[in-house]
Protein backbone atom coordinates (compact mmCIF):
# COMPACT_ATOMS: atom_id res chain seq x y z
CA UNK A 1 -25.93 -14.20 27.87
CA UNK A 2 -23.07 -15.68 30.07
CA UNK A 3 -21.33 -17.72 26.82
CA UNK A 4 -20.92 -16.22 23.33
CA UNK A 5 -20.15 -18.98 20.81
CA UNK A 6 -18.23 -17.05 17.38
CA UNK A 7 -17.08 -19.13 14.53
CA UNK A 8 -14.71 -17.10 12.43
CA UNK A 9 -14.05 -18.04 8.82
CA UNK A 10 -11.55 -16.19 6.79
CA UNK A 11 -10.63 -15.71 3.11
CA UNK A 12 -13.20 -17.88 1.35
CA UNK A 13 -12.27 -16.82 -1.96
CA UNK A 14 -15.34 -17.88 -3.27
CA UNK A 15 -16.50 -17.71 -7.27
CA UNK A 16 -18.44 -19.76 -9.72
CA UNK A 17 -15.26 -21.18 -11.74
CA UNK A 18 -13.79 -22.48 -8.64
CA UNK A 19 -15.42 -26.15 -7.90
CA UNK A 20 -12.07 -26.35 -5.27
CA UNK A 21 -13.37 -23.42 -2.82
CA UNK A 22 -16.65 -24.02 -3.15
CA UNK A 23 -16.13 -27.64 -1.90
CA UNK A 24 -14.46 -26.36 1.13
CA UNK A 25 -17.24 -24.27 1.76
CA UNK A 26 -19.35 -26.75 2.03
CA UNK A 27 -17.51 -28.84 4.63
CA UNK A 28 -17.45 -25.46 6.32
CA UNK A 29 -21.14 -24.79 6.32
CA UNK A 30 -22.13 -28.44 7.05
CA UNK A 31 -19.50 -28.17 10.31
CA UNK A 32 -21.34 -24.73 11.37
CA UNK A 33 -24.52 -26.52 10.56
CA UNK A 34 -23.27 -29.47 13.04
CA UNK A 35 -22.14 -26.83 15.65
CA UNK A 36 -24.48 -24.36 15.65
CA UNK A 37 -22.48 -20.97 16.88
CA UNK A 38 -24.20 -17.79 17.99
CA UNK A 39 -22.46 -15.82 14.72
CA UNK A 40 -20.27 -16.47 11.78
CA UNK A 41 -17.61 -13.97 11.28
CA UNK A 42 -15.99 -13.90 7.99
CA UNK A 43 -12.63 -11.92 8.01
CA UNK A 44 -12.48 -10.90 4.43
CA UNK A 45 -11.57 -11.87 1.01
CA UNK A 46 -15.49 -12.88 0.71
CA UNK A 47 -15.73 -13.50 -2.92
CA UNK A 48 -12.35 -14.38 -5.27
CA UNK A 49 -12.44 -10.72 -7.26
CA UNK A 50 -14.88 -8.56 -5.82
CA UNK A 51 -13.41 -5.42 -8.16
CA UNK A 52 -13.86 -6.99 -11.51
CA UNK A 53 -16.89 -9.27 -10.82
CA UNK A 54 -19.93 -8.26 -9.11
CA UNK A 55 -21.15 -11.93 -9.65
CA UNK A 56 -18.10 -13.37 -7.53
CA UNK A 57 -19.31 -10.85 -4.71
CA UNK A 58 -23.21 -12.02 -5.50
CA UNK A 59 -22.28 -15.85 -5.83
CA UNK A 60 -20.54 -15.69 -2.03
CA UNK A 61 -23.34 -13.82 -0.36
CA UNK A 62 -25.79 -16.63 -1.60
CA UNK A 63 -23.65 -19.10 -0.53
CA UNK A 64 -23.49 -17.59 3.26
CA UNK A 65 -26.99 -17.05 3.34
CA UNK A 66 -27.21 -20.94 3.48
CA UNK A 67 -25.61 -21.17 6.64
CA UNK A 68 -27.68 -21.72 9.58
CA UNK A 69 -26.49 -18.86 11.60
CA UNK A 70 -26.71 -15.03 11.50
CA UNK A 71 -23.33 -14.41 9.88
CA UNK A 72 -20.77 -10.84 9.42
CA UNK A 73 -18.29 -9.59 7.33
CA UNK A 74 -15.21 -7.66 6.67
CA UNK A 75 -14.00 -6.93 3.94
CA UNK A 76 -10.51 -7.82 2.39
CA UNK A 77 -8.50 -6.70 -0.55
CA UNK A 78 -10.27 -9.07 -3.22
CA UNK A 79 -13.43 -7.82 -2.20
CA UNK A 80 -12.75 -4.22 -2.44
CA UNK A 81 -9.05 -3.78 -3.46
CA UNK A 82 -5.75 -3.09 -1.47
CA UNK A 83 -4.21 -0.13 0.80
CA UNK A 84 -1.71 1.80 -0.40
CA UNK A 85 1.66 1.93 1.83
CA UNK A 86 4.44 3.36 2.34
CA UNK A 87 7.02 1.47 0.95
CA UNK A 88 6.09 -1.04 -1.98
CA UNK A 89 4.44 -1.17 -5.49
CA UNK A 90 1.35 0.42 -5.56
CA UNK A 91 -1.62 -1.89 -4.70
CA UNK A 92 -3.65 -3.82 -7.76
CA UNK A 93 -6.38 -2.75 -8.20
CA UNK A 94 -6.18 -0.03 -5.15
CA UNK A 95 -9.07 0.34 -2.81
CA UNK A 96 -12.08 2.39 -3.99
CA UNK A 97 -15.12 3.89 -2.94
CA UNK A 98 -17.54 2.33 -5.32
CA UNK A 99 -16.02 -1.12 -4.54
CA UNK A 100 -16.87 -0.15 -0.64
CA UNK A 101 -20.36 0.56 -1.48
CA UNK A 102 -20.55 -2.80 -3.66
CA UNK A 103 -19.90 -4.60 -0.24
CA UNK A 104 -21.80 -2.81 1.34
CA UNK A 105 -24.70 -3.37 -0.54
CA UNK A 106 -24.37 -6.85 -1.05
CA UNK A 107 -22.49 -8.65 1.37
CA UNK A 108 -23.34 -6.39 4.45
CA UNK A 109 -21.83 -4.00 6.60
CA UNK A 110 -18.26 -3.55 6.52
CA UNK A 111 -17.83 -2.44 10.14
CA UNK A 112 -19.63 -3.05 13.20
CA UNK A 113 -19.99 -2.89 17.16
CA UNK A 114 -21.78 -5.46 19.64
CA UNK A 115 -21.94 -6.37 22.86
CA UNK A 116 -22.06 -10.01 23.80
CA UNK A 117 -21.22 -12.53 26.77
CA UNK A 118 -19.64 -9.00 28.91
CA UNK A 119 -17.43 -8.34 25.70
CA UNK A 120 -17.27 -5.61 23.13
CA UNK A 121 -16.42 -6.58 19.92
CA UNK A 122 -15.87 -4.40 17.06
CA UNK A 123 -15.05 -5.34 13.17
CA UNK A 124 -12.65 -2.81 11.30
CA UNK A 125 -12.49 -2.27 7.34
CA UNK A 126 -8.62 -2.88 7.64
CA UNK A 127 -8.18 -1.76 3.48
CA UNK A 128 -9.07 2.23 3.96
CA UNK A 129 -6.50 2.88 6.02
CA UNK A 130 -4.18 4.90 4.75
CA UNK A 131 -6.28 4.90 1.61
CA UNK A 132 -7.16 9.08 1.54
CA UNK A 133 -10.97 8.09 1.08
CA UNK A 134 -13.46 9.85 2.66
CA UNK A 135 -14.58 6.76 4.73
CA UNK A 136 -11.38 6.07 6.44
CA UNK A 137 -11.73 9.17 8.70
CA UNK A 138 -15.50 8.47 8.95
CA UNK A 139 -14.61 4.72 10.33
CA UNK A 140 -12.16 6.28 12.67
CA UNK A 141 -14.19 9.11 14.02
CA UNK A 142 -17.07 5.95 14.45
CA UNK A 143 -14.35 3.71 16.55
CA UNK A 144 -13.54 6.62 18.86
CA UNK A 145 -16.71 6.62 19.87
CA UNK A 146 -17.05 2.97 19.99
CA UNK A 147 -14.22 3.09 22.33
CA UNK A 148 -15.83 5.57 24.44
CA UNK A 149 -18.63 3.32 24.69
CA UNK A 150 -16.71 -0.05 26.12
CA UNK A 151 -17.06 0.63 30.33
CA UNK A 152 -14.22 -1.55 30.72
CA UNK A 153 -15.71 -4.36 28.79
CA UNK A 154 -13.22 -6.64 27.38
CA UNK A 155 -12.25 -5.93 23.32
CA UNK A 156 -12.65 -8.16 20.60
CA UNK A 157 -11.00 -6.52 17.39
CA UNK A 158 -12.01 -8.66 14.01
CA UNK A 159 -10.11 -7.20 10.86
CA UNK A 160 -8.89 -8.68 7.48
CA UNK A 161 -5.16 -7.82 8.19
CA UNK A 162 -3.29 -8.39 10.69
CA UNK A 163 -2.03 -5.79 12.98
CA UNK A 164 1.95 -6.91 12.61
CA UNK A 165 4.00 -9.50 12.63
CA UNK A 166 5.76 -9.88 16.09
CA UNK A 167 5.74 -6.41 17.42
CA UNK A 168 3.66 -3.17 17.11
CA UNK A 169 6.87 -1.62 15.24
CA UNK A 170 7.99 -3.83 13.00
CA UNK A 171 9.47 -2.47 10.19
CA UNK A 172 7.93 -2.36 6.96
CA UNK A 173 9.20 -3.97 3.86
CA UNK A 174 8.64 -3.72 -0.27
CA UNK A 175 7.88 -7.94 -0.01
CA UNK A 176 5.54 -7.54 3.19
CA UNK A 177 4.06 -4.31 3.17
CA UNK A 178 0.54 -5.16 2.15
CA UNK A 179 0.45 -8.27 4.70
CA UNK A 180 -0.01 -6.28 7.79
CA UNK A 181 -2.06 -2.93 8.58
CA UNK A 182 0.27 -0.40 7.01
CA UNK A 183 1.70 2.53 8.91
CA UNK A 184 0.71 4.91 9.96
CA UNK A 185 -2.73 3.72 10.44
CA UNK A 186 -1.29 0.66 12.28
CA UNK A 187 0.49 2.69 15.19
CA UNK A 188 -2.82 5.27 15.04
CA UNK A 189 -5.03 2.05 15.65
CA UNK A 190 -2.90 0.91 18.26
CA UNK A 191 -2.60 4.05 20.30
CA UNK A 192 -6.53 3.97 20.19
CA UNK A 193 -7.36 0.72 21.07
CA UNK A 194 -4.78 1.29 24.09
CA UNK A 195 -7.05 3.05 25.91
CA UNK A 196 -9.31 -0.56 26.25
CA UNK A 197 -8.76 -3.61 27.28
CA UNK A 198 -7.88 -5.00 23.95
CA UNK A 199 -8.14 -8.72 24.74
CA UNK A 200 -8.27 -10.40 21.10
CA UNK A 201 -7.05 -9.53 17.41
CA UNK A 202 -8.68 -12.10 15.05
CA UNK A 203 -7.55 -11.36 11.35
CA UNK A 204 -6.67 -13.34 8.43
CA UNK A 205 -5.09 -12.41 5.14
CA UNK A 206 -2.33 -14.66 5.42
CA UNK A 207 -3.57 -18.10 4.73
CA UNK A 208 -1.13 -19.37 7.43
CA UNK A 209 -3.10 -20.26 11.11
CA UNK A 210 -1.23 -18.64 14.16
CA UNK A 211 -1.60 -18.18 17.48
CA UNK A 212 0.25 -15.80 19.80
CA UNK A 213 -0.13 -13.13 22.72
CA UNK A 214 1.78 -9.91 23.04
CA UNK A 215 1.93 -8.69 26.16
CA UNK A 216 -1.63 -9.18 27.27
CA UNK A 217 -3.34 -9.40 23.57
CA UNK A 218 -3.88 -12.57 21.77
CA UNK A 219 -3.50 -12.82 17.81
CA UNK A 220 -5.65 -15.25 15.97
CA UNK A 221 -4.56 -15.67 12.24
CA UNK A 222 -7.19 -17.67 10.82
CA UNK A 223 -6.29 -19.71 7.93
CA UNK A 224 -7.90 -19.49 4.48
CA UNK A 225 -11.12 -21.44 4.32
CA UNK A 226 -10.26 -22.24 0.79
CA UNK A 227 -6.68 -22.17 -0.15
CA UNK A 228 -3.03 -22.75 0.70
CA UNK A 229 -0.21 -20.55 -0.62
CA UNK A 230 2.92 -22.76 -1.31
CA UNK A 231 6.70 -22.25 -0.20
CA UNK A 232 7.99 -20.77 -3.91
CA UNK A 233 5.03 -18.11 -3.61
CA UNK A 234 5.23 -17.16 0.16
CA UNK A 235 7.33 -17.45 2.94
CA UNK A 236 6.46 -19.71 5.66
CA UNK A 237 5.70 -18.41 9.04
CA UNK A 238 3.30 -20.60 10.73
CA UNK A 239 0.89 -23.74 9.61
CA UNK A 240 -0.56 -23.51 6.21
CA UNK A 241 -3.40 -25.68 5.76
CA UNK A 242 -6.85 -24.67 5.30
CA UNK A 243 -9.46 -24.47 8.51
CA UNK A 244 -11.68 -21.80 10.62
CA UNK A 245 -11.59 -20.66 14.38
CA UNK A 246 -14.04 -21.86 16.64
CA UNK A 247 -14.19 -19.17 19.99
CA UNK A 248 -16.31 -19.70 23.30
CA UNK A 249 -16.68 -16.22 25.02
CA UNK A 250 -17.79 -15.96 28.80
CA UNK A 251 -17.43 -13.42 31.16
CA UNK A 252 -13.73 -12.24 31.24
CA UNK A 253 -12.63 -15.02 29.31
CA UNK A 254 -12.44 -16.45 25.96
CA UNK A 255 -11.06 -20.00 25.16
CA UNK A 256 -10.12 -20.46 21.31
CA UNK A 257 -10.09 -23.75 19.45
CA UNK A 258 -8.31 -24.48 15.96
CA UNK A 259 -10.29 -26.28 14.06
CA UNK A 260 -10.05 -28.13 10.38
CA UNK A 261 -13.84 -29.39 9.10
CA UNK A 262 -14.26 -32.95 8.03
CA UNK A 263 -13.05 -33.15 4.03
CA UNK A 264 -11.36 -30.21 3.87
CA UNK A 265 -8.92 -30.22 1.64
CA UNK A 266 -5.42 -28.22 1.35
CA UNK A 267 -6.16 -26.37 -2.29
CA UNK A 268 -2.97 -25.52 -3.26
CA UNK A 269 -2.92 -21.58 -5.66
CA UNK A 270 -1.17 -23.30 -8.22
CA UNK A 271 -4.48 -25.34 -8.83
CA UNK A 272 -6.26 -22.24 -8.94
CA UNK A 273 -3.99 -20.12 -11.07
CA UNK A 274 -4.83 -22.92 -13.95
CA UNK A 275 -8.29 -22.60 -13.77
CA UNK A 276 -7.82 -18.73 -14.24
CA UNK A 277 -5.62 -19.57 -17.41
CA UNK A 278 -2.45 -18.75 -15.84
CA UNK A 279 -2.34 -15.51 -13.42
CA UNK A 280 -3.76 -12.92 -10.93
């Protein structure tokens, strides 16, 4: 295969009581069915409260398996609940082994390995690191080999967090701490994937789109599928508005094009938080 077309999709939020998301689904889905990709990525945050309603988790699976294309996943913190950091309150509800499994068994894997186009690409579970389960040292004993097995391929890392901000050390704060892989898992993860050729970083988590390269890596943020944060609830730090990534992968390259589908519209939380009667 000498081009791998990936559409990535990111923080879908998705759940019966929310006609919003599920509209912006839909002009998702009937894009991918227009464009036809090779794969469907979604980056996590599947279903709106994975931990306290299996049907959220069961009502966003059937909605993907609509979609014309093979499709995978990775978990995010509403689908199986946050990592615990360093510095910070600790995470509501925090991530769990039977909330794992619930993923597992209905969405799909929740991390993989292919090859495609001359690239490797591997998708992380982002929320057990630092979490103490028994998993998070199984998932890291599976990407050391998984890094053994890339022959100089380029790497294509797809995770629900980002790695960090602007550099591989940025500090951690109480107010930012669960936006970006937490240390010390983050430096761990980077010291590993050192030893490739880590060309991309495609995460989400933020509901703001980004795009920037450090040193030769290039970090994709995509934007929520469904939702926009506002100002008074989160600080600004690149374009919020509500989208999906559209990559073309060849040989040693990769182009990457921002896209918004047709009648999308910018869902603001506030909209949501009144459906829910209030809070989250």
């Amino acid at each position: 295969m000498s081009e791998f077309r990936l559409t990535q999709i990111s923080d879908t939020h998705l759940g019966q009581r929310f006609p919003g998301l599920i509209a912006n689904f839909h002009r998702i889905s009937e894009h991918i069915d227009a464009s036809r990709p090779d794969l469907v990525v979604n980056t996590g945050d599947v279903s709106f409260d994975g931990p306290t309603s299996r049907n959220d988790v069961e009502f966003a699976k059937g909605l993907h398996d609509a979609l014309p294309v093979t499709c995978r996943y990775i978990p995010g913190n509403h689908d199986i609940g946050d990592n615990p950091t360093a510095i910070g309150p600790a995470p509501k509800p925090p991530v769990s082994e039977t909330h794992r499994r619930q993923f597992c068994n209905i969405i799909g894997e929740d991390h993989w390995a292919f090859e495609a186009a001359g690239w490797r690409f591997i998708g992380l579970n982002s929320l057990v690191m630092n979490s103490g389960l028994a998993f998070e040292a199984e998932q890291l004993d599976w990407l050391s080999q998984e890094i053994s097995r890339t022959n100089g391929r380029p790497v294509a890392l797809f995770l629900h967090k980002p790695l960090f901000l602007n550099l591989p050390d940025d500090a951690e704060t109480p107010e930012t701490s669960i936006r970006y892989v937490p240390q010390p898992a983050r430096a761990r993860m980077i010291e590993m994937f050192g030893k490739v050729d880590l060309r991309l970083v495609a995460s989400g988590h933020v509901h703001q789109r980004r795009d920037f390269t450090f040193r030769h890596t290039r970090h994709v943020w995509a934007p929520s599928a469904g939702f926009v944060i506002n100002d008074s609830r989160q600080d600004r730090i690149a374009i919020k508005e509500v989208g999906l990534v559209e990559y073309r992968f060849g040989p040693d390259s990769v182009e990457v094009r921002h896209v918004r589908a047709a009648g999308q519209v910018d869902v603001d939380i506030e909209e949501l938080l009144i459906q829910m009667g209030g809070g989250h």
